[in-house]
Each structure stands twice: as structure tokens, then as C-alpha cells.
Protein backbone atom coordinates (compact mmCIF):
# COMPACT_ATOMS: atom_id res chain seq x y z
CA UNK A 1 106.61 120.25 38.70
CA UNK A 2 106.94 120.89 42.63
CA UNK A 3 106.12 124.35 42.37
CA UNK A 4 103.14 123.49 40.40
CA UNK A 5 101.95 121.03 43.07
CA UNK A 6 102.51 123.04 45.27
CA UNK A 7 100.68 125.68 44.59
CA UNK A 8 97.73 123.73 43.65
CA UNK A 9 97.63 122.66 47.45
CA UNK A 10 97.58 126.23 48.17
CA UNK A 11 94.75 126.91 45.95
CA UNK A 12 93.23 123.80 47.76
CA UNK A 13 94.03 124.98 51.58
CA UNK A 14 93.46 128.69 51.04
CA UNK A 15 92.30 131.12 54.21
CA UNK A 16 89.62 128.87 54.84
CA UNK A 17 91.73 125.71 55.64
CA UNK A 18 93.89 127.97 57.74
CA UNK A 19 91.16 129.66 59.27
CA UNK A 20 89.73 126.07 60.55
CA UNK A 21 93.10 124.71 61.08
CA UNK A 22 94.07 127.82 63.90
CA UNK A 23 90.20 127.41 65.28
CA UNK A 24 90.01 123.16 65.47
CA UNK A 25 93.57 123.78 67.16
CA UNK A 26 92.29 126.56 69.88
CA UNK A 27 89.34 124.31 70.66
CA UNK A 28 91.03 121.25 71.15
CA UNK A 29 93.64 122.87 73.52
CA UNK A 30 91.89 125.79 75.07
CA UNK A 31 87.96 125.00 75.43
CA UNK A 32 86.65 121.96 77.64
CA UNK A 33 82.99 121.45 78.47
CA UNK A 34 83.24 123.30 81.74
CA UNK A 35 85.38 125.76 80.19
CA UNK A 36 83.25 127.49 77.68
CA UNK A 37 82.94 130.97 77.46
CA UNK A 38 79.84 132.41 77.97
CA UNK A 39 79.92 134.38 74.15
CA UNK A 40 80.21 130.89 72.14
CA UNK A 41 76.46 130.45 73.03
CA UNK A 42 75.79 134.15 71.13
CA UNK A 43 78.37 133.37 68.22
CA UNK A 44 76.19 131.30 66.06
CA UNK A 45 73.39 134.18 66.42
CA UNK A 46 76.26 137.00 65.13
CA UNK A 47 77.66 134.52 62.54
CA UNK A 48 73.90 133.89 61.14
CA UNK A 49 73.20 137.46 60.97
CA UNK A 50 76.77 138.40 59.58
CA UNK A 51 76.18 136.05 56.55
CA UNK A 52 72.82 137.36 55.96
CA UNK A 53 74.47 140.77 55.75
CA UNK A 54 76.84 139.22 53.18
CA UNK A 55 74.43 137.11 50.94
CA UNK A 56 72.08 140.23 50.22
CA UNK A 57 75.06 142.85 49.66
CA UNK A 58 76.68 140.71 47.25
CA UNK A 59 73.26 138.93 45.87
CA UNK A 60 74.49 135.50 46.80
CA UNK A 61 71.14 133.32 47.61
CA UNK A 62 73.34 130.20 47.56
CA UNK A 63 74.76 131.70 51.00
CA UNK A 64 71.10 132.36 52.66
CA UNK A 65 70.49 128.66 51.69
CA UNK A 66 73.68 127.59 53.33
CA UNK A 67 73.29 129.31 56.74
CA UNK A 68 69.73 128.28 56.81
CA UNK A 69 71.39 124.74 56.53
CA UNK A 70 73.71 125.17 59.57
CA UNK A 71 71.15 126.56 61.12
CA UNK A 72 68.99 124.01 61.68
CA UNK A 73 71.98 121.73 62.50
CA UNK A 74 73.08 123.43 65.08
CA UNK A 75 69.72 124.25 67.03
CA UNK A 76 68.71 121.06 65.68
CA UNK A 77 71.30 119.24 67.60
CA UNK A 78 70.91 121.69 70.83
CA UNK A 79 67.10 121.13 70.89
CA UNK A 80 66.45 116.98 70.43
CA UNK A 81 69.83 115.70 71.20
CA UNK A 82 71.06 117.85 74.36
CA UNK A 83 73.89 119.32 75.27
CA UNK A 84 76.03 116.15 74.87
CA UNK A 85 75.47 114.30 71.69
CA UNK A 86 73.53 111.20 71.65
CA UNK A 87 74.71 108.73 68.74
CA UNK A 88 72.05 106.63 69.21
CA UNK A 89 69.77 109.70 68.63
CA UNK A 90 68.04 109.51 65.73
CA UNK A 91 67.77 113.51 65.15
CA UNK A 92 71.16 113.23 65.30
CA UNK A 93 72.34 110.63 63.07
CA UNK A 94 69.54 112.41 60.80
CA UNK A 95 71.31 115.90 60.54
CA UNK A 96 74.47 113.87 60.26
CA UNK A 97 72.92 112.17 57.37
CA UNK A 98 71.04 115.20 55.54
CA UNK A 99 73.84 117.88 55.97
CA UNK A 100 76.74 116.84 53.39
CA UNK A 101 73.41 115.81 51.21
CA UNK A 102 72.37 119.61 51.51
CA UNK A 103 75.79 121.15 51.47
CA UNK A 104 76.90 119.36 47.79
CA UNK A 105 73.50 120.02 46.52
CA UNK A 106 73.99 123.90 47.25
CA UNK A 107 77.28 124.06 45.60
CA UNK A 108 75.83 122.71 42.66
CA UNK A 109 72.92 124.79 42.47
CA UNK A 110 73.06 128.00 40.16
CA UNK A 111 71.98 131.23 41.77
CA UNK A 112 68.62 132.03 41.05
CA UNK A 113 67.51 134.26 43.86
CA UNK A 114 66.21 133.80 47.34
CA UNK A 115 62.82 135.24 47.03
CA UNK A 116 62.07 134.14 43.42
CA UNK A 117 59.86 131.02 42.71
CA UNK A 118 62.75 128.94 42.94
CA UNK A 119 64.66 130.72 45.54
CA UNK A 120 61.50 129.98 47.52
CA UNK A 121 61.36 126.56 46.84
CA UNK A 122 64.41 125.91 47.79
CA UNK A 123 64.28 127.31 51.10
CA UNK A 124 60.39 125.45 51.63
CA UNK A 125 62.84 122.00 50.91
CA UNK A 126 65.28 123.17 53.69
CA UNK A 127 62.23 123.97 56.18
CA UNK A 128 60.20 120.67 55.11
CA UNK A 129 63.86 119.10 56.14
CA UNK A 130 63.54 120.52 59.49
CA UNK A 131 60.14 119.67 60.03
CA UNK A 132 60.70 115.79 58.80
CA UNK A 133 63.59 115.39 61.33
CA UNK A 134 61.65 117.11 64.25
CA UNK A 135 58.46 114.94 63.86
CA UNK A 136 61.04 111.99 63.64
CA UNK A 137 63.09 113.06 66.85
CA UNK A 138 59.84 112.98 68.68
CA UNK A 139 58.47 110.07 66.99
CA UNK A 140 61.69 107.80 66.98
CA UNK A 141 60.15 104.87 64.12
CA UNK A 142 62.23 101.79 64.92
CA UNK A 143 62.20 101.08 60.57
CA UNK A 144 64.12 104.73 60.01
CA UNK A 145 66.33 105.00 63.26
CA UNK A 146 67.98 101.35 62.01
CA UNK A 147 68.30 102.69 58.36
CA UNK A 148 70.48 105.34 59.91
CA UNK A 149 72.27 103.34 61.96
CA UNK A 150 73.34 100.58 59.63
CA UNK A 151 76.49 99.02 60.11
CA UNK A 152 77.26 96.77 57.24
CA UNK A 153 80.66 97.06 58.20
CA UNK A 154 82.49 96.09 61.40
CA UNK A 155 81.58 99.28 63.60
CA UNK A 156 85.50 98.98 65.19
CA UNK A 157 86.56 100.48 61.78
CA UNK A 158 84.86 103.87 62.83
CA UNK A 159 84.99 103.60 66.54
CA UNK A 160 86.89 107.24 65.93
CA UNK A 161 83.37 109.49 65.37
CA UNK A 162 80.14 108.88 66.48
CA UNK A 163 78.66 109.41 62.98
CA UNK A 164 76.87 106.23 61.69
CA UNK A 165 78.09 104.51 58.65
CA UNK A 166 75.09 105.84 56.37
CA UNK A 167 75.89 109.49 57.48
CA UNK A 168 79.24 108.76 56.81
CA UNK A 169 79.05 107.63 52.88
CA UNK A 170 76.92 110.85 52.82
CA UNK A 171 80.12 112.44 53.90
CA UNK A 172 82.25 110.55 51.67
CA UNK A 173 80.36 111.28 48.64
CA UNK A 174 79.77 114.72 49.30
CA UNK A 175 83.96 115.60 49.92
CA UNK A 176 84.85 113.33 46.82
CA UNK A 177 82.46 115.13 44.93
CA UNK A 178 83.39 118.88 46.09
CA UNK A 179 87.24 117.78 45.58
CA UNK A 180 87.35 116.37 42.28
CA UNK A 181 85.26 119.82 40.89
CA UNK A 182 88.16 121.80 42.74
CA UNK A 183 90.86 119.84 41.12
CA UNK A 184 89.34 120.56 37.92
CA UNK A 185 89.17 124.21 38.52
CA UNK A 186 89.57 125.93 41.74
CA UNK A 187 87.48 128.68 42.59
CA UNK A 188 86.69 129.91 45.98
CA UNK A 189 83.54 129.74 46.24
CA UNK A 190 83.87 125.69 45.32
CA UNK A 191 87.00 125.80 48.09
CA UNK A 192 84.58 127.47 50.60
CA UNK A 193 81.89 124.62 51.14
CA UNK A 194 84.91 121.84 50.86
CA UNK A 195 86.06 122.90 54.25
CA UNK A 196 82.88 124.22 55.62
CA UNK A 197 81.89 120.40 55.05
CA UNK A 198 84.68 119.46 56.90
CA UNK A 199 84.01 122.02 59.71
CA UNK A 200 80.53 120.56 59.88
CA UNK A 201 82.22 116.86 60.27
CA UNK A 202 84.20 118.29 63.03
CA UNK A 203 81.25 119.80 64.55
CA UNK A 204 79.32 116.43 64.55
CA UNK A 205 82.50 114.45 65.74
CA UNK A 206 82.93 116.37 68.76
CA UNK A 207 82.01 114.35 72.09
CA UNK A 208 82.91 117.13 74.28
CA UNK A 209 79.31 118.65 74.36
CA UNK A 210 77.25 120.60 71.92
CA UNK A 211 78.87 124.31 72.17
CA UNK A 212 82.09 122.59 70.58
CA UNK A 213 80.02 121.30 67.84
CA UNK A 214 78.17 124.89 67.64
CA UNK A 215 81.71 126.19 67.39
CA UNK A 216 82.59 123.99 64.48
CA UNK A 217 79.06 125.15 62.96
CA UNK A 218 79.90 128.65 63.25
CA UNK A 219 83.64 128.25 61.68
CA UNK A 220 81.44 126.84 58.86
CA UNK A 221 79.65 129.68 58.47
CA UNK A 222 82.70 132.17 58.67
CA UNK A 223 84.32 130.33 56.45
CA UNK A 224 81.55 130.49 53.51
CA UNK A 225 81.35 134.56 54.47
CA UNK A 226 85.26 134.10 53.95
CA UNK A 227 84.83 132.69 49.96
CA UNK A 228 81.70 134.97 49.35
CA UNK A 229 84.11 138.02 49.49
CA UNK A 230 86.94 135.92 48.02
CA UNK A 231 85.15 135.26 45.26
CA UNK A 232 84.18 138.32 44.86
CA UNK A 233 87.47 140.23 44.94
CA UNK A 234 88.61 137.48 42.43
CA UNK A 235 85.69 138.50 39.88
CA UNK A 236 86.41 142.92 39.93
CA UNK A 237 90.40 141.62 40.11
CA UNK A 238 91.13 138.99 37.79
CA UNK A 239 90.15 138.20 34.58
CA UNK A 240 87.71 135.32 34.06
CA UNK A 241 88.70 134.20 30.74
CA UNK A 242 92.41 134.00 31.46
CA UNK A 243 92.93 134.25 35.69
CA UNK A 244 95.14 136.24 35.02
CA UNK A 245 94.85 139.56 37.27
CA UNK A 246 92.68 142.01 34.96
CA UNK A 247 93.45 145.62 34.64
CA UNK A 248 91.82 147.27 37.90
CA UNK A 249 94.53 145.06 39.42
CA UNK A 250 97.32 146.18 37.26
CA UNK A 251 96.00 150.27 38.21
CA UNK A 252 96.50 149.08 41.46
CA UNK A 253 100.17 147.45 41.13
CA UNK A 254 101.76 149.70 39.22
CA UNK A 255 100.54 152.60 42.33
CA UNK A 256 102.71 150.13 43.82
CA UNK A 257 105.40 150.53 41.80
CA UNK A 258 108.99 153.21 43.42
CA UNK A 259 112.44 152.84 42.40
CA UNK A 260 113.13 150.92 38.98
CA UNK A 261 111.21 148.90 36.98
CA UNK A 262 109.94 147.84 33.38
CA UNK A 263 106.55 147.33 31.93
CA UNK A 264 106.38 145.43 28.97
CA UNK A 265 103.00 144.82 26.91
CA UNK A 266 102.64 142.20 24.79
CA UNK A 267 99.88 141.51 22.07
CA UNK A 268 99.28 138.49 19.94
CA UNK A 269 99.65 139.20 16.17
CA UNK A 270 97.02 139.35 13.92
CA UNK A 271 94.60 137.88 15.98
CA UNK A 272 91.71 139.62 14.76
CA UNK A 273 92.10 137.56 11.50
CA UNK A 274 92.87 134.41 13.62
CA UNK A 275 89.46 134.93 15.06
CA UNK A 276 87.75 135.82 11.58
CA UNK A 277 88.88 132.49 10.52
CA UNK A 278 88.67 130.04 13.67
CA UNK A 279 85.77 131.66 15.73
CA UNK A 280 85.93 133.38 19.09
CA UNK A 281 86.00 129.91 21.20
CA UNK A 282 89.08 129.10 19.20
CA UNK A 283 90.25 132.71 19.97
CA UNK A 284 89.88 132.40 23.65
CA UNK A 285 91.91 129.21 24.10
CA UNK A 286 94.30 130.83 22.39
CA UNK A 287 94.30 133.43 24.55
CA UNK A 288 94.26 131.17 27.67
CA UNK A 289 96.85 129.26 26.72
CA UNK A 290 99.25 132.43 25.76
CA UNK A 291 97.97 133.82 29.38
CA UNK A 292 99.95 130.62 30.77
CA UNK A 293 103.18 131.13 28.90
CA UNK A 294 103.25 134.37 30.13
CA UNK A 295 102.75 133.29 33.62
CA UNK A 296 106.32 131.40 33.46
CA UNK A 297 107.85 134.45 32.21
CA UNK A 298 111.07 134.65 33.83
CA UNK A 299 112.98 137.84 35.67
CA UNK A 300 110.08 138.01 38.02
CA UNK A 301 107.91 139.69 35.51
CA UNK A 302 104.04 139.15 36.94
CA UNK A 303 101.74 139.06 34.01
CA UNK A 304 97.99 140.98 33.76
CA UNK A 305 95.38 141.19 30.97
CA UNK A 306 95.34 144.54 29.29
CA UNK A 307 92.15 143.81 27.34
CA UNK A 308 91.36 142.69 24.44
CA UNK A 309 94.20 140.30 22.77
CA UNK A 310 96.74 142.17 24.50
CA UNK A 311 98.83 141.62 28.13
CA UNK A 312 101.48 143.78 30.54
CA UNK A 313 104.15 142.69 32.14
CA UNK A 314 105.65 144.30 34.82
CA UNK A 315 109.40 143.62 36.03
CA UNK A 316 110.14 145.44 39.59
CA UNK A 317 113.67 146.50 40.02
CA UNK A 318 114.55 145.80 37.05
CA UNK A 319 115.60 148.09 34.11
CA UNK A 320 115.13 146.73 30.24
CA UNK A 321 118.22 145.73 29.28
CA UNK A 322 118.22 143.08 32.16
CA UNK A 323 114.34 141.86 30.89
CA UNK A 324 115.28 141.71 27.78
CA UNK A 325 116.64 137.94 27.37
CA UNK A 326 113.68 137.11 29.13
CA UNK A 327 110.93 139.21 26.84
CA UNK A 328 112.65 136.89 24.10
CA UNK A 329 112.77 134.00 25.37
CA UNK A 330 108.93 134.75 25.67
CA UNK A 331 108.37 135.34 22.58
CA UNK A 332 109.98 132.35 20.92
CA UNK A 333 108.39 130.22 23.64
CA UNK A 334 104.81 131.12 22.43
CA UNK A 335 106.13 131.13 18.76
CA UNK A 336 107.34 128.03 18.89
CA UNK A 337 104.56 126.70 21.30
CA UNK A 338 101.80 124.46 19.24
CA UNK A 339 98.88 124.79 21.24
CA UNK A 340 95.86 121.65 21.35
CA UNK A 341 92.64 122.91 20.79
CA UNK A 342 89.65 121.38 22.03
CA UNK A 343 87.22 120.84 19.49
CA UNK A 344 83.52 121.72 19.83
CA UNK A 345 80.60 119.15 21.12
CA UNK A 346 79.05 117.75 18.36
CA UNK A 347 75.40 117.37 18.12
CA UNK A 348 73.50 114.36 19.45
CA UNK A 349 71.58 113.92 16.63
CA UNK A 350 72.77 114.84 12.67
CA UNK A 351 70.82 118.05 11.48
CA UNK A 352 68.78 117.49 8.15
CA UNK A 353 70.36 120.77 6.78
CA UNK A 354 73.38 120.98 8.55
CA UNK A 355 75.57 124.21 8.38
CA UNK A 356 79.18 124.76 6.59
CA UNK A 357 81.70 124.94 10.09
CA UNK A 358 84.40 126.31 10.03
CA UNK A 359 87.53 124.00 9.69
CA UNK A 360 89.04 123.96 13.40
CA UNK A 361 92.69 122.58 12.91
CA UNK A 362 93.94 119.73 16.34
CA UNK A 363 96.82 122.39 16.73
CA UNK A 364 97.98 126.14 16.40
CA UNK A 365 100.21 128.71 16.54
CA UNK A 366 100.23 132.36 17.06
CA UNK A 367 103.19 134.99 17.56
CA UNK A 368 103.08 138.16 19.75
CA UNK A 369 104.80 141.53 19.15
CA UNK A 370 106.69 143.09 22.58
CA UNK A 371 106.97 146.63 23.50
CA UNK A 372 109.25 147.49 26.87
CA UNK A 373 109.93 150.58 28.53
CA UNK A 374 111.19 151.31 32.23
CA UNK A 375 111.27 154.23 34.28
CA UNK A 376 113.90 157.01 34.06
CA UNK A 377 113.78 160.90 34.52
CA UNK A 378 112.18 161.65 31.84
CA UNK A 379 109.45 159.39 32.57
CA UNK A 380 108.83 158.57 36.05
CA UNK A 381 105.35 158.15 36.63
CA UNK A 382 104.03 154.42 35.62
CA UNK A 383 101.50 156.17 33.10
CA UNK A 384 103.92 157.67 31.16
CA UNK A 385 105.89 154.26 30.67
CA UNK A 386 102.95 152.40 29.78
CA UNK A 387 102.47 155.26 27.18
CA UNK A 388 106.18 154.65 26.08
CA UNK A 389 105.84 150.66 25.90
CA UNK A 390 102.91 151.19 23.87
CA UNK A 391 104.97 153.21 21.67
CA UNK A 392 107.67 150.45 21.64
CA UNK A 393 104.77 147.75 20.40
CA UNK A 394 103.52 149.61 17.73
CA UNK A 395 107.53 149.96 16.42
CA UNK A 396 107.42 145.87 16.69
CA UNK A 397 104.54 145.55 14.59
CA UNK A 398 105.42 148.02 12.21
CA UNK A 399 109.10 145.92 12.13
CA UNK A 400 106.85 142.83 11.02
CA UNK A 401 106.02 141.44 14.34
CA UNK A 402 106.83 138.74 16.07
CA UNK A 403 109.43 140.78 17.53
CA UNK A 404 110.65 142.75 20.51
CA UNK A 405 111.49 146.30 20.83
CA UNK A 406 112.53 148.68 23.65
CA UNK A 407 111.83 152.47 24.02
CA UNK A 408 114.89 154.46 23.73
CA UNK A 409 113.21 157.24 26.03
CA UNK A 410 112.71 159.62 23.04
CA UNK A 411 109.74 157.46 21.13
């Protein structure tokens, strides 16, 4: 249970909570407001243009959209609030107030394109954003400068950031928001805008002068380049119906791969007919669910999807008599594993002619078939023992499956 905790805090800190971490640490030690070095005025400029770079070689609009966002923060801020930051500034508690409001609505947004009709629209929102809070900076209407500076609550709660209390909620509800969608299923890209928020809080929090807060802004932006090519490696590296690392990753591990080791591959039985008579979205929890039994495979075996219904194993340093115990504990873990199934949405409303379903049962089973073979003289490159644990699977299933078998070197 600690283990998995832990490494669900992992999957929520990632490179991008270290990455702000190391930089909220240098500032706070290193810069002052007489200290600054002359670049960190030019950094938001490379930043800007680096992510531009980014969103149009890996088609990611939702990035443009974003760095448009900080953006106009940061000049925003520089241009009708000054170099030190006014709370009392109503362009300021306005960017502090439409920022997290921008930010969550980006993450949920679908990518559609920057220069399609919606892609377009989108960005005329951002700019009509930026026009609303420079006619209000110059303006200053008593009604809308005390709507962002309410204080229902006793301002000595949140004497620690200049950020008003609306601005804050805004804050509040955008982090809850990004959080609870991460602890449902992490994904970098989700990961990415959770601490560029953050960032962006930092940014606005900073009394020290506006090239701290441009700092913060440009962290932001670094770190959303940072879960762009995250997520990226994660999609041509791991497979999306499983997570577990897809077949370009296992070419790349068993390259890896000197001195001893075993590769086992495993494939569920009979799962063609198991489809035939559940449905595919029966078949992939299945296969989901057998993807996380595998990942607890003991002897330090790391598990990858082979395609199709069947998986590989690999065990460095380890021959296949000292895997074997733990190949068969596998396999009587998933055998004797019921698995839940979640059953389909029903329709809101009761069709006139409605169609015979299929009958999904609340639980399942399924059984795999094991085939293990490690490296000796005969067989040294990692090629030829995949070839050989093939050979060793097909002997299971022709033994009646549900069953393990190990290559003898000569089959």
C-alpha cells in the first residue's frame, strides 16, 4: 500500500514539480530586486517562442492558447501595474482573477486546431480578455474594482499573498478541479497545467517586483513545453489501453539487455472467443486488468504489451529456472483473480425497438498460457530468445493452456 502511494505522488510531482521546486528555491535565495540579471527580462520572449516551436511540431493548439494566456499576464502586469505589484490595482487583481479561469478551461478543452473556426475563436476570447482588462486598467470603475476586491472574510486570514479573495476561489477551484482529474488518471499533460497554475500563483504572490513574477510566468511556460513532450513520448512508448510500455519500448529495452536474462511472453487464453461472446469493451478491461497483475509480477520482471491479447516479460540477470516460481505464481494469480466489470451506460430514454445485448456477467475470469526462454550460447541475441519463448507458448497451449513452459534451448 506504501509503494502504491507512493508512487502515485510521483506521478503527481513529476519533472515539472521538481523543475519549479529547484527554480522557486534559486529565486528565493539567489535573485533580489536589485539583483536581477539582465537576461530574465529576454526569457519570457525565448520561452514564448520556444513553446510556439513546440505547439506546431507536435500539433498541440491547446499549448498556443496557453502561452497566449501567460502572455498577456505577464506584459499585462509589466504594462498597468509597474514594476512592483499594486494589489489595489485593478488590472492586477483582474489577471489574478481571469488566469486560473483560463488555465482550467484550456485543460478541459479538446484540441481542435489553432487556425480552424474554433481554434480562432478561442484565441479572439483570449484577445477580447486582454482588451476588457486594458480598457478597465485605464478606466478603473469603482462597481468592478470592489467586486474584485471583496473580502467577505477577515482579510488577516490571507495577509500571506496579495491576491484578493475573489481571485483566490478562482484559484481554489481551478487546483481542486485539475487535482481531482489527476487522481482519477494521471497523464502529463493534466500534471503539466496543475503546476503551471501553481507557478502562475507564485508569480502573482511575489512582492519582490515584477521580473520575479515574470520568472514564475516563464517556469509556467517551460513547464507546459516540459508535458507537451512528456506526453508525447508517453503516446509512441506506452500503450494507451493498458500503460503498460508498448512494443517500440520493449525494441528498445531488450537493446538494453548484456549478460543473463529471461523473456517470458504471456497471452490470455482463448480470448478471441471471450471477445466473440462479451464484446471488445469487455475484452479490454480484461486486458487492463491482466496488464496490472502483471505489473506485480515478482523477480523484477518489468512487463510490456506485445500486441494484441498477448504481453513480455523480461527478467534481467536472471536465468529461467530462478523466474520460474514467479511465472507461476502469475499465472494462478490471474487464474484465480475474478475481475469486476463495469457495465455499459444505459440509455436515457428506453428504445421502442430495443436490441438483444449481449449478457455482460458482474465478474470474470480468464487464464493465460506462459512461454520463457533466457539467453545462452546458442542463443544470445534478444531476437532469437523471443523467437524461442514464442516457441515455449505455443508448447503451453498445445499442453491445454493455462500453463507454463520453458524452452529447453533445442525447441
Amino acid at each position: 500500500m506504501t509503494l502504491t502511494v507512493l508512487k502515485k505522488l510521483a506521478l503527481l510531482v513529476g519533472l515539472e514539480g521538481v523543475l519549479l521546486v529547484a527554480i522557486f528555491v534559486y529565486v528565493a535565495t539567489t535573485i533580489t530586486p536589485d539583483a536581477v540579471p539582465a537576461s530574465v527580462r529576454f526569457l519570457p520572449y525565448g520561452v514564448f517562442v520556444a513553446g510556439l516551436l513546440v505547439s506546431w511540431r507536435f500539433r498541440r493548439s491547446r499549448l498556443v492558447f496557453s502561452f497566449a494566456v501567460l502572455a498577456f499576464a505577464d506584459r499585462g502586469l509589466l504594462f498597468y501595474v509597474g514594476e512592483i505589484p499594486d494589489p489595489a490595482s485593478l488590472g492586477y487583481q483582474a489577471v489574478a482573477f481571469l488566469l486560473p479561469i483560463n488555465l482550467a478551461g484550456i485543460v478541459w478543452m479538446k484540441e481542435r486546431g489553432t487556425f480552424t473556426p474554433v481554434g480562432q475563436g478561442r484565441l479572439a476570447a483570449i484577445l477580447f480578455q486582454a482588451v476588457i482588462v486594458m480598457l478597465l486598467a485605464n478606466s478603473t470603475p469603482g462597481w468592478v474594482n470592489g467586486a474584485l476586491h471583496l473580502s467577505p472574510l477577515p482579510e488577516s486570514w490571507f495577509a500571506w499573498t496579495p491576491v484578493a479573495q475573489p481571485a483566490l476561489v478562482m484559484f481554489a477551484a481551478a487546483f481542486g478541479w485539475m487535482i481531482t482529474r489527476l487522481v482519477l488518471r494521471s497523464n502529463a499533460t493534466g500534471r503539466g497545467f496543475l503546476w503551471a497554475l501553481i507557478a502562475c500563483f507564485l508569480g502573482l504572490s511575489a512582492s519582490s517586483g515584477v521580473p520575479i513574477s515574470t520568472i514564475h510566468f516563464s517556469t509556467a511556460g517551460i513547464i507546459l513545453i516540459f508535458s507537451v513532450i512528456e506526453a508525447s513520448y508517453f503516446m509512441a512508448y506506452r500503450d494507451g489501453l493498458t500503460g503498460l510500455p508498448a512494443r517500440r519500448a520493449l525494441n528498445e529495452a531488450l537493446l538494453r539487455l548484456n549478460g543473463e536474462y529471461t523473456i517470458a511472453m504471456v497471452d490470455i487464453d482463448r480470448f478471441k472467443t471471450f471477445n466473440d461472446r462479451y464484446g471488445h469493451d469487455v475484452g479490454d478491461q480484461v486486458l487492463r486488468k491482466v496488464a496490472v497483475q502483471l505489473e506485480r509480477v515478482g523477480g523484477g520482471g518489468r512487463a510490456f504489451r506485445y500486441g494484441g491479447e498477448e504481453f513480455a516479460l523480461v527478467f534481467a540477470g536472471r536465468v529461467p529456472k530462478d523466474v520460474l516460481p514467479d511465472l507461476e505464481q502469475l499465472r494462478v494469480s490471474i487464474a484465480e483473480a475474478k475481475f469486476a466489470l463495469r457495465g455499459k451506460d444505459r440509455p436515457k430514454e428506453k428504445p421502442e425497438n430495443p436490441e438483444p445485448k449481449r449478457r455482460v456477467p458482474n465478474k470474470v475470469s480468464v487464464t493465460v498460457s506462459i512461454g520463457a526462454a533466457g539467453r545462452s550460447d546458442r542463443r544470445s541475441a534478444p531476437s532469437e530468445v523471443v523467437t524461442f519463448a514464442d516457441r515455449a507458448l505455443y508448447r503451453a497451449k498445445k499442453a491445454g493452456r493455462n500453463t507454463v513452459k520453458v524452452s529447453n534451448g533445442e525447441t
